[in-house]
Protein backbone atom coordinates (compact mmCIF):
# COMPACT_ATOMS: atom_id res chain seq x y z
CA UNK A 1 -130.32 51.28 -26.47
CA UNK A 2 -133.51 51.48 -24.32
CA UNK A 3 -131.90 54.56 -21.98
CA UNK A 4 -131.08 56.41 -25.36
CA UNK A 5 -134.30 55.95 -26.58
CA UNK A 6 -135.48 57.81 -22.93
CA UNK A 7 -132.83 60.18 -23.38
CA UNK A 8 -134.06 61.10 -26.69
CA UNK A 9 -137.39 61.09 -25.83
CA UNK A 10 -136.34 63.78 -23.16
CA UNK A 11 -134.79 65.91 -25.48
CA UNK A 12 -137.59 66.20 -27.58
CA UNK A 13 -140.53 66.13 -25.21
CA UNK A 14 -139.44 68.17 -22.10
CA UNK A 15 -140.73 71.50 -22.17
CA UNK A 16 -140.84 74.80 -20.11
CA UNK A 17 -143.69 76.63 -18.59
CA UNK A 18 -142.32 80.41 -19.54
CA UNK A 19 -143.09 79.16 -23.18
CA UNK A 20 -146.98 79.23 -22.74
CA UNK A 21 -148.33 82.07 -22.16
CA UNK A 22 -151.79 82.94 -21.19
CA UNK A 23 -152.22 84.57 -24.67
CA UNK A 24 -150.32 81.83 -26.24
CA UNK A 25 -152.76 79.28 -25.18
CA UNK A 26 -155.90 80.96 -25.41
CA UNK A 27 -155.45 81.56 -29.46
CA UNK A 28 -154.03 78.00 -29.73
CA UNK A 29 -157.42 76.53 -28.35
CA UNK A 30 -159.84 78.85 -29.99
CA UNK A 31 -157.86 77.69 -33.32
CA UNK A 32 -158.28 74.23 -32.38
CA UNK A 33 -161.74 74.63 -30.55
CA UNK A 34 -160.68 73.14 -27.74
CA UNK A 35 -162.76 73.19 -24.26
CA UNK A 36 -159.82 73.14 -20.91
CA UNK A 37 -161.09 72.48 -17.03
CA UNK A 38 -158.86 72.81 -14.66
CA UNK A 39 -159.70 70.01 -11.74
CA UNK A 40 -158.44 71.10 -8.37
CA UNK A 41 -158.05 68.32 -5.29
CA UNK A 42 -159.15 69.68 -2.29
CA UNK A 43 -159.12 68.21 1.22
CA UNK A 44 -159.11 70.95 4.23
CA UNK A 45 -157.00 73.53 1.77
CA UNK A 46 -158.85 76.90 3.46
CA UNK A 47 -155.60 78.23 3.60
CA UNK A 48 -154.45 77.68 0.19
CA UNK A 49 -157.58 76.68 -2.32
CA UNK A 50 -158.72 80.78 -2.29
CA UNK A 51 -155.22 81.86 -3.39
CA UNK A 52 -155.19 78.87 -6.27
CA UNK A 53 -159.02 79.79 -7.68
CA UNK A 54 -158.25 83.52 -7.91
CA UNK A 55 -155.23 83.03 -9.75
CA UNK A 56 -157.17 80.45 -12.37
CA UNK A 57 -160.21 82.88 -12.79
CA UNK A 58 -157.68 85.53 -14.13
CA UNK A 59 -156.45 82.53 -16.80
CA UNK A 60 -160.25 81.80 -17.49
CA UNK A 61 -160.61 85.51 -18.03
CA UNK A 62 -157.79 85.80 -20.04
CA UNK A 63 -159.51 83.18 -22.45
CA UNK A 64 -156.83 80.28 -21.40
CA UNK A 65 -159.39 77.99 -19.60
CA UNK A 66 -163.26 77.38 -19.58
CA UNK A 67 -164.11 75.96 -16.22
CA UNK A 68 -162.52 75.32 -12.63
CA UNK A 69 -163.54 72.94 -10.90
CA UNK A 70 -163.10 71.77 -6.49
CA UNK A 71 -163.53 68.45 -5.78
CA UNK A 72 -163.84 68.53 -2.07
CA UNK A 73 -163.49 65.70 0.25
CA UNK A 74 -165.91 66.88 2.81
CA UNK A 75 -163.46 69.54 4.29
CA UNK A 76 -164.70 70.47 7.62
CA UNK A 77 -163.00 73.73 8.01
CA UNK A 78 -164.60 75.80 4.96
CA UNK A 79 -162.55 74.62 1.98
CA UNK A 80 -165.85 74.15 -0.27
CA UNK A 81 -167.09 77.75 0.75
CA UNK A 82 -163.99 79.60 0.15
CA UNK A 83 -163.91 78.30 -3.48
CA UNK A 84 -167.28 79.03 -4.68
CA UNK A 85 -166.88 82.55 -3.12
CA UNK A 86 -163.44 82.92 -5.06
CA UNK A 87 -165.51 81.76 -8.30
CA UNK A 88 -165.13 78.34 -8.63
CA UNK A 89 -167.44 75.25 -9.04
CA UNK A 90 -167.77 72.72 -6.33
CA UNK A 91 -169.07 69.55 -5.91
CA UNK A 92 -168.34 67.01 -3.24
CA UNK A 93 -166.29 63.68 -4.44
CA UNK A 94 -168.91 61.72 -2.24
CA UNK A 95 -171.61 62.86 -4.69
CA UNK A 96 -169.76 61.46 -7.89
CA UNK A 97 -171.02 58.37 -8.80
CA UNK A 98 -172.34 56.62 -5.24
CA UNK A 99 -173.28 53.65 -6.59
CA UNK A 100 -169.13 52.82 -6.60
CA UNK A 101 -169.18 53.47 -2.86
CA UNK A 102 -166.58 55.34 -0.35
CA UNK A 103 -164.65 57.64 -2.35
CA UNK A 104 -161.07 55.33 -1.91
CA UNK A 105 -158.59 58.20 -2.30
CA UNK A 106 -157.01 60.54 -4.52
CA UNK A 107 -156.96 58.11 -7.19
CA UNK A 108 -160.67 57.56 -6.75
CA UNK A 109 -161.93 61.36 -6.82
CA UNK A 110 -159.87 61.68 -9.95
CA UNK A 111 -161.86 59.00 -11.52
CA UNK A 112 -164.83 60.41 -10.65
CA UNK A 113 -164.31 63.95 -11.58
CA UNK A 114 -164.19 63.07 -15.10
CA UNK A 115 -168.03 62.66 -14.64
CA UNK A 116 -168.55 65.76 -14.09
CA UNK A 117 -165.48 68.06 -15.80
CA UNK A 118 -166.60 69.27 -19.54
CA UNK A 119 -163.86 70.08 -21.07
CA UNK A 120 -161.69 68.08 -24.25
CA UNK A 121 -158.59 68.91 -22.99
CA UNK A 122 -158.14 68.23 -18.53
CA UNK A 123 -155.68 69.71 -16.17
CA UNK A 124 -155.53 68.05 -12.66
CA UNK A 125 -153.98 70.73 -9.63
CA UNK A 126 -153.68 70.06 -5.84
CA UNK A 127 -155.34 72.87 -3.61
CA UNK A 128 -153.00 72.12 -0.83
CA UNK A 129 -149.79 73.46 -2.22
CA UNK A 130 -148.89 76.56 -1.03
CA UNK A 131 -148.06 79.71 -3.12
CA UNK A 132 -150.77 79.19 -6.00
CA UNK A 133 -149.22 80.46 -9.55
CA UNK A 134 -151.22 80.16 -12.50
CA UNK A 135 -147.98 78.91 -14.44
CA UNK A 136 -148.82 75.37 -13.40
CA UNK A 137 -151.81 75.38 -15.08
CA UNK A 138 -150.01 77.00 -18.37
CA UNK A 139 -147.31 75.13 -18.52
CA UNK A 140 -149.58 71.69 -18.17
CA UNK A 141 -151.52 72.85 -20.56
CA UNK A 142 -149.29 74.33 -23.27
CA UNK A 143 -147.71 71.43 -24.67
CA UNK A 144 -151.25 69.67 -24.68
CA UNK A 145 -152.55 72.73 -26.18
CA UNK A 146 -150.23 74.10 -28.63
CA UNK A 147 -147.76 70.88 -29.59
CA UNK A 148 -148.69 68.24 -31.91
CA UNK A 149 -149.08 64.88 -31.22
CA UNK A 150 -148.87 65.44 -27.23
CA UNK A 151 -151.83 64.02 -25.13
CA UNK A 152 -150.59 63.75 -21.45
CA UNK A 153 -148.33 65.79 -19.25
CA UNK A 154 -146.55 65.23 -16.72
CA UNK A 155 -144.96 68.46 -14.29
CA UNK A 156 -141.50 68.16 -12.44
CA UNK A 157 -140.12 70.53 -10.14
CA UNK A 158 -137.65 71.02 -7.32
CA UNK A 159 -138.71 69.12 -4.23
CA UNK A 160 -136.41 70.38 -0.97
CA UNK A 161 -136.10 68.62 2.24
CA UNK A 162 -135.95 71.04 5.31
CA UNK A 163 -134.73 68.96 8.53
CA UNK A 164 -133.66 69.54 11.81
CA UNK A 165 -132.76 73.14 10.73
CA UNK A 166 -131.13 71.71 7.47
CA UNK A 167 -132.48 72.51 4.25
CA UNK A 168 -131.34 70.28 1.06
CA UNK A 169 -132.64 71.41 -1.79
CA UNK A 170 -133.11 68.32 -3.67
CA UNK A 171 -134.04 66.02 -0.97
CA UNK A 172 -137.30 66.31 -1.24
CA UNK A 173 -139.80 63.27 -3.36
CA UNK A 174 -138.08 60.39 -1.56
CA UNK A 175 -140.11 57.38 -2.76
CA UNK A 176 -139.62 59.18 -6.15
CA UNK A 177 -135.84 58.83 -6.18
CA UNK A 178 -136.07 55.40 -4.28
CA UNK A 179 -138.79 53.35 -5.53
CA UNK A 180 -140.49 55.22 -8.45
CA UNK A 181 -137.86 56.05 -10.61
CA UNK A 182 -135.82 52.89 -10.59
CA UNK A 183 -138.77 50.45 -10.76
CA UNK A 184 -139.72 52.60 -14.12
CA UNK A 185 -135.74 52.12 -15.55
CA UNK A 186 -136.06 48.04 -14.58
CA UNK A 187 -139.92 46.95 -16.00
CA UNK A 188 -141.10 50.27 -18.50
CA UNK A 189 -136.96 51.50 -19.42
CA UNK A 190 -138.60 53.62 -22.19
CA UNK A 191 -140.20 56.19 -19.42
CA UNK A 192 -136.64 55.89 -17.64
CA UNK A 193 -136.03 60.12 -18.39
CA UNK A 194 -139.65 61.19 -16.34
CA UNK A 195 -138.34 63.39 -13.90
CA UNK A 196 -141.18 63.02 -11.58
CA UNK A 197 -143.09 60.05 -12.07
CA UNK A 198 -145.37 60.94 -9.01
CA UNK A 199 -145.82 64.30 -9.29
CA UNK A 200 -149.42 65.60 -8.62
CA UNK A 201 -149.97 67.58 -11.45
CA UNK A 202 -151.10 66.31 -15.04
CA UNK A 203 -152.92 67.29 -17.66
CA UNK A 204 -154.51 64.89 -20.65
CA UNK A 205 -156.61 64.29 -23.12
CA UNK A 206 -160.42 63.49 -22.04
CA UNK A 207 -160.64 60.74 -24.43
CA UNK A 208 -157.01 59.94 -23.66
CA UNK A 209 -157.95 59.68 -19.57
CA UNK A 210 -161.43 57.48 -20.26
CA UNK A 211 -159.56 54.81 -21.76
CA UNK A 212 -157.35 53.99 -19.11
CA UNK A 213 -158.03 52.71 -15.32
CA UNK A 214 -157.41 54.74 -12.23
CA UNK A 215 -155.55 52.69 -9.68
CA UNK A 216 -156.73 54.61 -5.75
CA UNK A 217 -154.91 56.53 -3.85
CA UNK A 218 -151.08 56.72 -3.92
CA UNK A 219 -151.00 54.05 -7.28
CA UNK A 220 -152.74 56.73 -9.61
CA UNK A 221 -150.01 58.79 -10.99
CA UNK A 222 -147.59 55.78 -11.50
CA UNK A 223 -149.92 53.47 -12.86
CA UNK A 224 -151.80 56.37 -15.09
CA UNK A 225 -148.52 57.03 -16.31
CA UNK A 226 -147.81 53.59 -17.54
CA UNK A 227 -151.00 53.11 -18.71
CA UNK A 228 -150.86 56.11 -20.79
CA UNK A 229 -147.75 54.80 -22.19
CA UNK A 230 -148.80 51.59 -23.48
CA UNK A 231 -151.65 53.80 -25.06
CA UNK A 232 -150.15 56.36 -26.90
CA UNK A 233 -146.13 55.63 -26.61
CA UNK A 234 -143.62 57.96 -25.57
CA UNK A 235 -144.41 60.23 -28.45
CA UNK A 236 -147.97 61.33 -27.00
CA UNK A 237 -146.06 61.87 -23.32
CA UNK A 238 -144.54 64.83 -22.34
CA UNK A 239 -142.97 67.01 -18.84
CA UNK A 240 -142.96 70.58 -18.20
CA UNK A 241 -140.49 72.09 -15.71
CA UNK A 242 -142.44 74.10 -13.74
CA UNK A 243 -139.38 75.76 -12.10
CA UNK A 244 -140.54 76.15 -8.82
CA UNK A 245 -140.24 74.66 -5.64
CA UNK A 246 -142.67 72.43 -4.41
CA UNK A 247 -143.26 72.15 -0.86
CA UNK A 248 -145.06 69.79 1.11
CA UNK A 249 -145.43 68.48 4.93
CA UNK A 250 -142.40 66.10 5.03
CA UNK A 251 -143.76 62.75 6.85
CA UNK A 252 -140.54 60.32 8.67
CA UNK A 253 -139.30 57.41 6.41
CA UNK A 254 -141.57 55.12 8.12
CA UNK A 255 -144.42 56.69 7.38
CA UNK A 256 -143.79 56.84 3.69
CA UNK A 257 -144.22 52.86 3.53
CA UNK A 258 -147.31 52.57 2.40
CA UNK A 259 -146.77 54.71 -0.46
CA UNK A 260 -143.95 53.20 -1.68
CA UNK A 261 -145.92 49.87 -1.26
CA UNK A 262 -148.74 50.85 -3.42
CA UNK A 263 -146.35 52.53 -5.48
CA UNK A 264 -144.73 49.59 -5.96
CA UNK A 265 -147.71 46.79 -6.34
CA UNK A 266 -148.86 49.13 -8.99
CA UNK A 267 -145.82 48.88 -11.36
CA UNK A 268 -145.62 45.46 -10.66
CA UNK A 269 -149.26 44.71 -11.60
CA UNK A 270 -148.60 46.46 -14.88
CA UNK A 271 -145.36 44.64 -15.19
CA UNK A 272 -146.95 40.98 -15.12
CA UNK A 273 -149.82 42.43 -17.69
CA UNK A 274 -146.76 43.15 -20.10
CA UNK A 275 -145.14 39.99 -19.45
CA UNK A 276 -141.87 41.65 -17.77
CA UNK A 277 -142.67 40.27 -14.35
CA UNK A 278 -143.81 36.58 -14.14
CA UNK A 279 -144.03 34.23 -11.70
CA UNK A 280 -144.27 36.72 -8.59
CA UNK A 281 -147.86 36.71 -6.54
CA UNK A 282 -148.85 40.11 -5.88
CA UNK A 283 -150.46 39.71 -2.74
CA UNK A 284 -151.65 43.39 -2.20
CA UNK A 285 -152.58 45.93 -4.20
CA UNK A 286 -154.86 49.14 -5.07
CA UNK A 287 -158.32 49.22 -6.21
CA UNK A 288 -158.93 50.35 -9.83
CA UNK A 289 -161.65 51.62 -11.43
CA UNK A 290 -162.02 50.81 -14.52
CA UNK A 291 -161.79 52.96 -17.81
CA UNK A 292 -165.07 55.37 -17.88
CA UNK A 293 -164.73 54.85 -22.04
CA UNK A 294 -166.74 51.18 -21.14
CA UNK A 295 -169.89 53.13 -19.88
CA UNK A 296 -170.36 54.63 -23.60
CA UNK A 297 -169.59 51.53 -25.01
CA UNK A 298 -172.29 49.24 -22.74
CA UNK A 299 -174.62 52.17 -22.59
CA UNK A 300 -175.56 51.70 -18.77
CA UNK A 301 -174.60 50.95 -14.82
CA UNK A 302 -173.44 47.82 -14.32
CA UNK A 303 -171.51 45.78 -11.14
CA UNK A 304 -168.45 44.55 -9.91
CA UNK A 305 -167.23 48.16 -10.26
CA UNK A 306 -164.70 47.41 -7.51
CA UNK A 307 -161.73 46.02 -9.69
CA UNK A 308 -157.66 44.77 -10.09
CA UNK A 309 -155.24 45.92 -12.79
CA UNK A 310 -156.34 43.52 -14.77
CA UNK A 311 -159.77 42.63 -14.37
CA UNK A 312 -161.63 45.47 -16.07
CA UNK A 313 -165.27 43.44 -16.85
CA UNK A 314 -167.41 45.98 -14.64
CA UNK A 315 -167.76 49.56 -16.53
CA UNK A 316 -169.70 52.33 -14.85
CA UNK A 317 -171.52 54.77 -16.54
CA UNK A 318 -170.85 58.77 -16.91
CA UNK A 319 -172.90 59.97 -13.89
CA UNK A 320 -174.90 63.13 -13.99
CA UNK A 321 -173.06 65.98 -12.53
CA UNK A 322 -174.33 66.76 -9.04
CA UNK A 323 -173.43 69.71 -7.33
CA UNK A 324 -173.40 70.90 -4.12
């Protein structure tokens, strides 16, 4: 019953990108006065964050988006410069709240982004895939945008493995297909139809994203996915096909360990917390920071800002933004 439940779920909830035009969204927002930023990721992108900021300044002048926004991770080969040239705002993830630290990943400058991104509505992009389109920012945002009752998406996409002169064109996303997907269909069955539970790109909700944690580095889009779950219910989820391929630099089996082992202590945290794992020590896992909703609540900084899955007692406040 649970898989037709996902299956149905899938039916209803699985959109494509050619239905959201620039146009389409851009009326839909003014209607609904909704503010968009588009976050990009960057870490030594030069070749590739220019191409992606062009293409979103033609969406912000087409009225689609407000604001883009680089997060840079202290690129030493010009990534920071090349965006603000091409238009966008940059600020470095070390400046985002300091008082939490060394930025601890991906997961981390997500987190702290929020702090600094104005919009209601939040699309996350990486600057390091090649062959920027604007349709991922669209089709992210359309069903947010112009659907009702949707407050997260998730993208999927065709991930190809090219090896030894081979090229397979869905062998790509490997702790995806391996880990990923089948711990989802065994401890959360009801997300068991997400294509790609560790895709890159989302889009959500501000509100919706400060009321959940953000587990660091590779545990952020599987355990903001759960999270998100148990917050809204399948109902509020939804995945856009962003019919493309999406290439990245393919790392040997072994090296994909410890993803797949963060992946994995990440479900399983949220698994014990919903009482469908018990009696299993989790020995390892990532750091979370907790939701950024607690600042407004306890109106100030406080510690122990370094936190599990479940242990969420130290909240840290909105920081100011600081730029470059």
């Amino acid at each position: 019953m649970r898989a037709s439940v996902a299956e149905r779920w899938a039916q209803t909830r699985t959109f494509h990108h050619s239905l959201y035009s620039p146009a389409r969204i851009a009326a839909a927002r003014s209607e609904r006065g909704l503010g968009v930023s588009v976050c990009l990721l960057a870490r030594e992108c030069a070749q590739t964050v220019g191409d992606h900021v062009t293409a979103l300044m033609r969406l912000r002048e087409a009225g689609a988006i407000d604001e883009i926004v680089v997060i840079d991770a202290g690129s030493a080969n010009g990534t920071a410069a090349i965006a603000e040239r091409a238009g966008a705002v940059v600020h470095l993830q070390d400046d985002l709240l300091p008082e939490l630290g060394p930025v601890l990943g991906k997961g981390d400058a997500m987190y702290r982004a929020l702090t600094v991104l104005r919009g209601e509505v939040v699309c996350y992009l990486d600057a390091g895939t090649a062959g920027a389109s604007a349709h991922y920012a669209t089709g992210l945002l359309g069903p947010l945008v112009c659907e009702q009752g949707i407050e997260f998406v998730k993208a999927f996409y065709r991930r190809p493995l090219e090896h030894g002169g081979v090229s397979l064109p869905e062998g790509g996303g490997r702790v995806d297909h391996l880990l990923a997907r089948p711990a989802l269909e065994l401890f959360s069955p009801e997300l068991a139809a997400i294509r790609q539970p560790l895709a890159d790109e989302v889009a959500g909700r501000r509100e919706l994203l400060e009321r959940v944690p953000f587990a660091s580095g590779y545990g952020v889009e599987i355990g903001m996915l759960i999270d998100v779950w148990r917050e809204v219910g399948p109902g509020g989820i939804a995945q856009v096909d962003l019919d493309d391929e999406h290439r990245n630099r393919h790392q040997p089996l072994a090296a994909l360990t410890p993803m797949a082992r963060t992946v994995l202590a990440t479900i399983a945290r949220r698994a014990q917390a919903q009482g469908r794992l018990t009696g299993v020590e989790i020995a390892e896992s990532p750091v979370e920071r907790p939701p950024l909703a607690g600042a407004a609540r306890s109106g100030g900084r406080s510690g122990g800002l370094l936190t599990r899955a479940a242990d969420h007692d130290g909240m840290p406040s909105r920081g100011a933004p600081v730029g470059r």
